[in-house]
PDB file of N, CA and C in Angstrom:
ATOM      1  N   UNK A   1     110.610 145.082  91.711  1.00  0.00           N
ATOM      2  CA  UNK A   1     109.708 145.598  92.729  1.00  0.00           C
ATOM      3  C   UNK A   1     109.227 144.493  93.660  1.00  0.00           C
ATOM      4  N   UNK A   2     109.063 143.349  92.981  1.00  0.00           N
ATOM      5  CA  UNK A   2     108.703 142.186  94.038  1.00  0.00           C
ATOM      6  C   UNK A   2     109.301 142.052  95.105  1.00  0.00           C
ATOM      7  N   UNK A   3     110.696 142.099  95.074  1.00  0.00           N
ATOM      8  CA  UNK A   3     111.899 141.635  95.841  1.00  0.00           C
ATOM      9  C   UNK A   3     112.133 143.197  96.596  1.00  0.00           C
ATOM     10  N   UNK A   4     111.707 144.335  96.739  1.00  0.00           N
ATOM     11  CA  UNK A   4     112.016 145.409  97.523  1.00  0.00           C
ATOM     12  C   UNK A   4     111.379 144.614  98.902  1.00  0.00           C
ATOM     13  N   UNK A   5     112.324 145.044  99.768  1.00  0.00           N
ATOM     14  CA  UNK A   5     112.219 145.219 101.164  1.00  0.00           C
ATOM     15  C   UNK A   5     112.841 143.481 101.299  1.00  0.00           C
ATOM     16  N   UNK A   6     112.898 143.082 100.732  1.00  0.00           N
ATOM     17  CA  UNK A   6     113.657 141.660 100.998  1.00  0.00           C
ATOM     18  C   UNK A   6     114.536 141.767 101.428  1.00  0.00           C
ATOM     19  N   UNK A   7     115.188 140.922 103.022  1.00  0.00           N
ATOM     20  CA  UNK A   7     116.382 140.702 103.288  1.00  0.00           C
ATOM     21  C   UNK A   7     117.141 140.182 102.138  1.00  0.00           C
ATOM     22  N   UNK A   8     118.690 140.700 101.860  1.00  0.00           N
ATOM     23  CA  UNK A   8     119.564 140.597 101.264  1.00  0.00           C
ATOM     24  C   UNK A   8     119.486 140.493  99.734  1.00  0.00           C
ATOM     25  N   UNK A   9     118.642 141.449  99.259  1.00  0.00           N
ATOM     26  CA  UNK A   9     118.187 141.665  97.901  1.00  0.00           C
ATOM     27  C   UNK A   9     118.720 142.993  97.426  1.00  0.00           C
ATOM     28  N   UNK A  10     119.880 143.591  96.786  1.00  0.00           N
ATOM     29  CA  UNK A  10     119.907 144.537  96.693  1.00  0.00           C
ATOM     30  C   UNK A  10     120.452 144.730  95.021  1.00  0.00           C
ATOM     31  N   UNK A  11     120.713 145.645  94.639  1.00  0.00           N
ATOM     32  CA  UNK A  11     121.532 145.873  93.302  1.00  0.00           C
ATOM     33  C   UNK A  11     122.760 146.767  93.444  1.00  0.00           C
ATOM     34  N   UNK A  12     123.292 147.091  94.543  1.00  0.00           N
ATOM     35  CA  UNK A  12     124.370 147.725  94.920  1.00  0.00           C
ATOM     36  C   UNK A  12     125.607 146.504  94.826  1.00  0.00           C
ATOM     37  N   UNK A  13     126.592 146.806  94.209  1.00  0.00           N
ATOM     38  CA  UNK A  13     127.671 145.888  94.000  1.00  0.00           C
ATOM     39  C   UNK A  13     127.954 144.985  95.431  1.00  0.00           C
ATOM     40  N   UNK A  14     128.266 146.150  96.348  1.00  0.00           N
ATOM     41  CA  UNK A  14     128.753 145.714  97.679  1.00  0.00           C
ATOM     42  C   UNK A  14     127.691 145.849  99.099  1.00  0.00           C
ATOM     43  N   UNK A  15     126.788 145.500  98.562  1.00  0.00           N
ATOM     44  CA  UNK A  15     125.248 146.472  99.526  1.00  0.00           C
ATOM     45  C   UNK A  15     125.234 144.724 100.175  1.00  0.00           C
ATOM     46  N   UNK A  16     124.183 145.236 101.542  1.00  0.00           N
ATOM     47  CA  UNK A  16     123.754 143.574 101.415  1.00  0.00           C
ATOM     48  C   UNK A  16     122.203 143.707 101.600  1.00  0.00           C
ATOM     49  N   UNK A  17     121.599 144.740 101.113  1.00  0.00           N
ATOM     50  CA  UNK A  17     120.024 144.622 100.924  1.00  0.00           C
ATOM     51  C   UNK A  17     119.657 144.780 102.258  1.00  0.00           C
ATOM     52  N   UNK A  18     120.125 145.650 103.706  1.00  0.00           N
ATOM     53  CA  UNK A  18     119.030 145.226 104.657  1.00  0.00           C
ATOM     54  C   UNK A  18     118.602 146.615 105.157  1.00  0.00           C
ATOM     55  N   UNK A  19     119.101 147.690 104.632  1.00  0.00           N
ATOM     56  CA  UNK A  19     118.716 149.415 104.456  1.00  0.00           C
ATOM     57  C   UNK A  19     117.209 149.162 104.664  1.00  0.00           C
ATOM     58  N   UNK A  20     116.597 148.961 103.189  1.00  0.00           N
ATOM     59  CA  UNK A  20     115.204 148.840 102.846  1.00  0.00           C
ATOM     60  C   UNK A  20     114.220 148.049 104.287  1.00  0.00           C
ATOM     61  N   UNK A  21     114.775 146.781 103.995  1.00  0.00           N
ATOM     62  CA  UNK A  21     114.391 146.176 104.737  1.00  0.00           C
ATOM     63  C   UNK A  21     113.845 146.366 106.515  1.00  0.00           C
ATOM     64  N   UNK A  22     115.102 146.508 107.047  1.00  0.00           N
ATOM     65  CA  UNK A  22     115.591 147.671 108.080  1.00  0.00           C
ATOM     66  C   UNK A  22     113.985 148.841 108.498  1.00  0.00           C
ATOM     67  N   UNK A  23     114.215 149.655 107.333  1.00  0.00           N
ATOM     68  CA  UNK A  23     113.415 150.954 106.934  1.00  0.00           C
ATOM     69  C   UNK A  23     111.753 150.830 107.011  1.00  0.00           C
ATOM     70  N   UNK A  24     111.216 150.127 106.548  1.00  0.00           N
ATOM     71  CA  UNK A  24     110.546 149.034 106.680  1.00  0.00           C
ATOM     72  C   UNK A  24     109.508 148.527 107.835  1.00  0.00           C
ATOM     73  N   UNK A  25     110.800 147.862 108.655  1.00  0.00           N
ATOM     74  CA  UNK A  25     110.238 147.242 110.140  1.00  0.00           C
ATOM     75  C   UNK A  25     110.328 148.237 110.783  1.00  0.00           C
ATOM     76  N   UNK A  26     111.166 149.295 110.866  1.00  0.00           N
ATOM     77  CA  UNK A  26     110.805 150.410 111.979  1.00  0.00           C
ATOM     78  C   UNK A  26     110.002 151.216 111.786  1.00  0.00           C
ATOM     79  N   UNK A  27     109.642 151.707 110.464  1.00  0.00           N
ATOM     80  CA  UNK A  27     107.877 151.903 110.365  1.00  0.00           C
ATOM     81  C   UNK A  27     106.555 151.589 111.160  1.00  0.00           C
ATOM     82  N   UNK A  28     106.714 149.940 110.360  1.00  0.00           N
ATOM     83  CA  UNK A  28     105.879 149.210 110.951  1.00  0.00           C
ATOM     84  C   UNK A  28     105.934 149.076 112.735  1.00  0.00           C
ATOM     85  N   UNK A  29     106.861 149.550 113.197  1.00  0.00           N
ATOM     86  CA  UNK A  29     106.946 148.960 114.498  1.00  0.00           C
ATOM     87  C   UNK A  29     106.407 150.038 115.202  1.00  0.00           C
ATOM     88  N   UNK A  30     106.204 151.169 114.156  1.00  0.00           N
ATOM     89  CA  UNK A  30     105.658 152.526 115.100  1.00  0.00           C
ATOM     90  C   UNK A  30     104.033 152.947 114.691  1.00  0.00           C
ATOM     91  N   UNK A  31     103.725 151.801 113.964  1.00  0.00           N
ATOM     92  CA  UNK A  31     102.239 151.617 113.502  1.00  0.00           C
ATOM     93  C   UNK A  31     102.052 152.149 111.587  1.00  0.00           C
ATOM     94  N   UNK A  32     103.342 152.329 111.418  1.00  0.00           N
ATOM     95  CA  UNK A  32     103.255 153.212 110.047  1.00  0.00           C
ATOM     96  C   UNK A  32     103.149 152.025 108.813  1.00  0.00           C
ATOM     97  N   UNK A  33     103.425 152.521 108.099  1.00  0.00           N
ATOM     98  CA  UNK A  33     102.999 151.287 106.607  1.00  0.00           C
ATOM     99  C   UNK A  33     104.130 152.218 105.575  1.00  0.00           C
ATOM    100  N   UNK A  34     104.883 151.777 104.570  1.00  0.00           N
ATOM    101  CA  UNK A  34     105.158 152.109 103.272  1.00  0.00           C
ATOM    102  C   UNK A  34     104.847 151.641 102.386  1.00  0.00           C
ATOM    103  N   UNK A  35     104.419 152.472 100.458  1.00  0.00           N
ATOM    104  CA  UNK A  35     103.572 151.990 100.008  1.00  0.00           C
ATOM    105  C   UNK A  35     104.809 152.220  98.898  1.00  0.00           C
ATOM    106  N   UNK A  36     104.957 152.059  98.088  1.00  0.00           N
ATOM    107  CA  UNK A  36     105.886 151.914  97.001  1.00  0.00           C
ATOM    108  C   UNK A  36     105.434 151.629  95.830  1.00  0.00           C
ATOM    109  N   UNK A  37     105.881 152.771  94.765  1.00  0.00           N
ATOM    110  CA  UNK A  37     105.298 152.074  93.617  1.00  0.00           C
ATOM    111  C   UNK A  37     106.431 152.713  92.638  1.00  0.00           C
ATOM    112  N   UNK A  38     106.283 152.324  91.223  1.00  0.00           N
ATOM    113  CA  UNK A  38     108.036 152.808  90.732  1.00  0.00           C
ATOM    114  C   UNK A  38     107.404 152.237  88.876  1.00  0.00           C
ATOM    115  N   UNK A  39     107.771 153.319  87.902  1.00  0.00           N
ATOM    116  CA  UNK A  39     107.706 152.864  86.592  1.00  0.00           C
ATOM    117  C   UNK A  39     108.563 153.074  85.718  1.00  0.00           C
ATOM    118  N   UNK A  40     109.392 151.794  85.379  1.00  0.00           N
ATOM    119  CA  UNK A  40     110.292 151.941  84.743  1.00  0.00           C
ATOM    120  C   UNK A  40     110.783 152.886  83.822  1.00  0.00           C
ATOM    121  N   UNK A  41     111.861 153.772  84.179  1.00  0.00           N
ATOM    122  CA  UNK A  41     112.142 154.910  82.916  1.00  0.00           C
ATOM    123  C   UNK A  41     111.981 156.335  83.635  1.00  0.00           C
ATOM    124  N   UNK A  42     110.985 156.362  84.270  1.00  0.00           N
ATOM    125  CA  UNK A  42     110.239 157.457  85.190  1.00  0.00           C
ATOM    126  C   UNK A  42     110.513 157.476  86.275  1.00  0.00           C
ATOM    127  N   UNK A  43     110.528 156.456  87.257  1.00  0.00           N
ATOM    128  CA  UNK A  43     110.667 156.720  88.529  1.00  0.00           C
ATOM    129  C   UNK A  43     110.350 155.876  89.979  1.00  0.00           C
ATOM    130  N   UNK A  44     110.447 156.562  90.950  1.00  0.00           N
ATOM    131  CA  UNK A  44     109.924 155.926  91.773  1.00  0.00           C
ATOM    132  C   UNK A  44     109.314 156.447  93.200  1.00  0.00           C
ATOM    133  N   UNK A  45     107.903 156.289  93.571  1.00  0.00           N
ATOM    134  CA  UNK A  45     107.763 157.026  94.573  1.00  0.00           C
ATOM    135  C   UNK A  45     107.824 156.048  95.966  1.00  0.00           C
ATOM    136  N   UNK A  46     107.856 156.718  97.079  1.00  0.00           N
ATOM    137  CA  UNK A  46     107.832 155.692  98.250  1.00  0.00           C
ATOM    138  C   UNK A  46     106.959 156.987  99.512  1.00  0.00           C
ATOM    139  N   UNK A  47     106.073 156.365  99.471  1.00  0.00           N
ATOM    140  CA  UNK A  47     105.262 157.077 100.515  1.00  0.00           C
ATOM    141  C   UNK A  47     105.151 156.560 101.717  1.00  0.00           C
ATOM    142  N   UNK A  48     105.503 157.092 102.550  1.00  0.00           N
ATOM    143  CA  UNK A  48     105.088 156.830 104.361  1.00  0.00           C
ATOM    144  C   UNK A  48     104.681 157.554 104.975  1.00  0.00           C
ATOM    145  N   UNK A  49     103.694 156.413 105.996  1.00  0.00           N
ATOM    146  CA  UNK A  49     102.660 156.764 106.390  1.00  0.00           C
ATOM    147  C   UNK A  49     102.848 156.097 107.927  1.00  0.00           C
ATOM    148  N   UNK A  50     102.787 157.996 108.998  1.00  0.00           N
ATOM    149  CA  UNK A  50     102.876 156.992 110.249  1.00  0.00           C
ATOM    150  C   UNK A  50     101.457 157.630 111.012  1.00  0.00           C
ATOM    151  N   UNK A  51     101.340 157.300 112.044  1.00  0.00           N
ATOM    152  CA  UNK A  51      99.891 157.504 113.001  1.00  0.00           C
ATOM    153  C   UNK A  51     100.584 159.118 113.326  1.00  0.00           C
ATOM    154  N   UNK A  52      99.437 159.779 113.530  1.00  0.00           N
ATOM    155  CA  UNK A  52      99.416 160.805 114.591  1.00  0.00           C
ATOM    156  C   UNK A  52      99.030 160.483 115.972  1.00  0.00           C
ATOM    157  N   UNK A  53     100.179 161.095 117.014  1.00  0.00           N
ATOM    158  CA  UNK A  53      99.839 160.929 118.539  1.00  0.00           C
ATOM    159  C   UNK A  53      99.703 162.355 118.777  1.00  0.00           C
ATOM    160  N   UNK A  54      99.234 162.198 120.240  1.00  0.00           N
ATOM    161  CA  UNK A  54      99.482 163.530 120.958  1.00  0.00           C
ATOM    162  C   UNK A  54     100.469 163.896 121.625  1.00  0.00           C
ATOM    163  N   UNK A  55     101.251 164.862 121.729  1.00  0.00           N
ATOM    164  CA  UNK A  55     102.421 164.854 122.570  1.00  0.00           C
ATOM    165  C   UNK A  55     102.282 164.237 123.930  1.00  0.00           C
ATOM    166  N   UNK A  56     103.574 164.297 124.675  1.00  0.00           N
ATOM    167  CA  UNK A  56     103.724 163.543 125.851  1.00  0.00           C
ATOM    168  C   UNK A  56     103.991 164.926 126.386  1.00  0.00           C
ATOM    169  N   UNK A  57     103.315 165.092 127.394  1.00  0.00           N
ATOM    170  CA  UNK A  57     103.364 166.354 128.160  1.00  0.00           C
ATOM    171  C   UNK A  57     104.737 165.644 129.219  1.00  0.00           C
ATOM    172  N   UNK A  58     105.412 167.393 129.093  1.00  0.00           N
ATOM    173  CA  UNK A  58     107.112 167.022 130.134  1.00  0.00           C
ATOM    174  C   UNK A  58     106.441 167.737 131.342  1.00  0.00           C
ATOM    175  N   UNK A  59     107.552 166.539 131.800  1.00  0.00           N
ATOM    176  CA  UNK A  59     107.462 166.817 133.631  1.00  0.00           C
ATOM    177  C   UNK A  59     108.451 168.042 133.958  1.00  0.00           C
TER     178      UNK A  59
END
């Protein structure tokens, strides 16, 4: 869990870890946050969280 969202950290044979990562910054880049939490055996949740806007009224 430490190492989630790390560039080039993955456990996929042929992966190169930058999905997560990736997933992540474009969140963040739209004001959102992901919160992650995961217990071995059981599972794992990943919650995101972005802002509410108001629509953009069309021309």
């Amino acid at each position: 869990m430490a190492k989630i969202g790390s560039p080039f950290y993955t456990t996929k044979e042929n992966g190169t870890g930058l999905g997560m990562m990736t997933t992540i910054k474009i969140i963040q880049s739209h004001g959102g946050n992901v919160n992650i939490s995961s217990i071995e055996g059981q599972g794992t949740t990943i919650e995101v969280y972005l802002p509410v806007v108001s629509p953009v009224p069309r021309l």
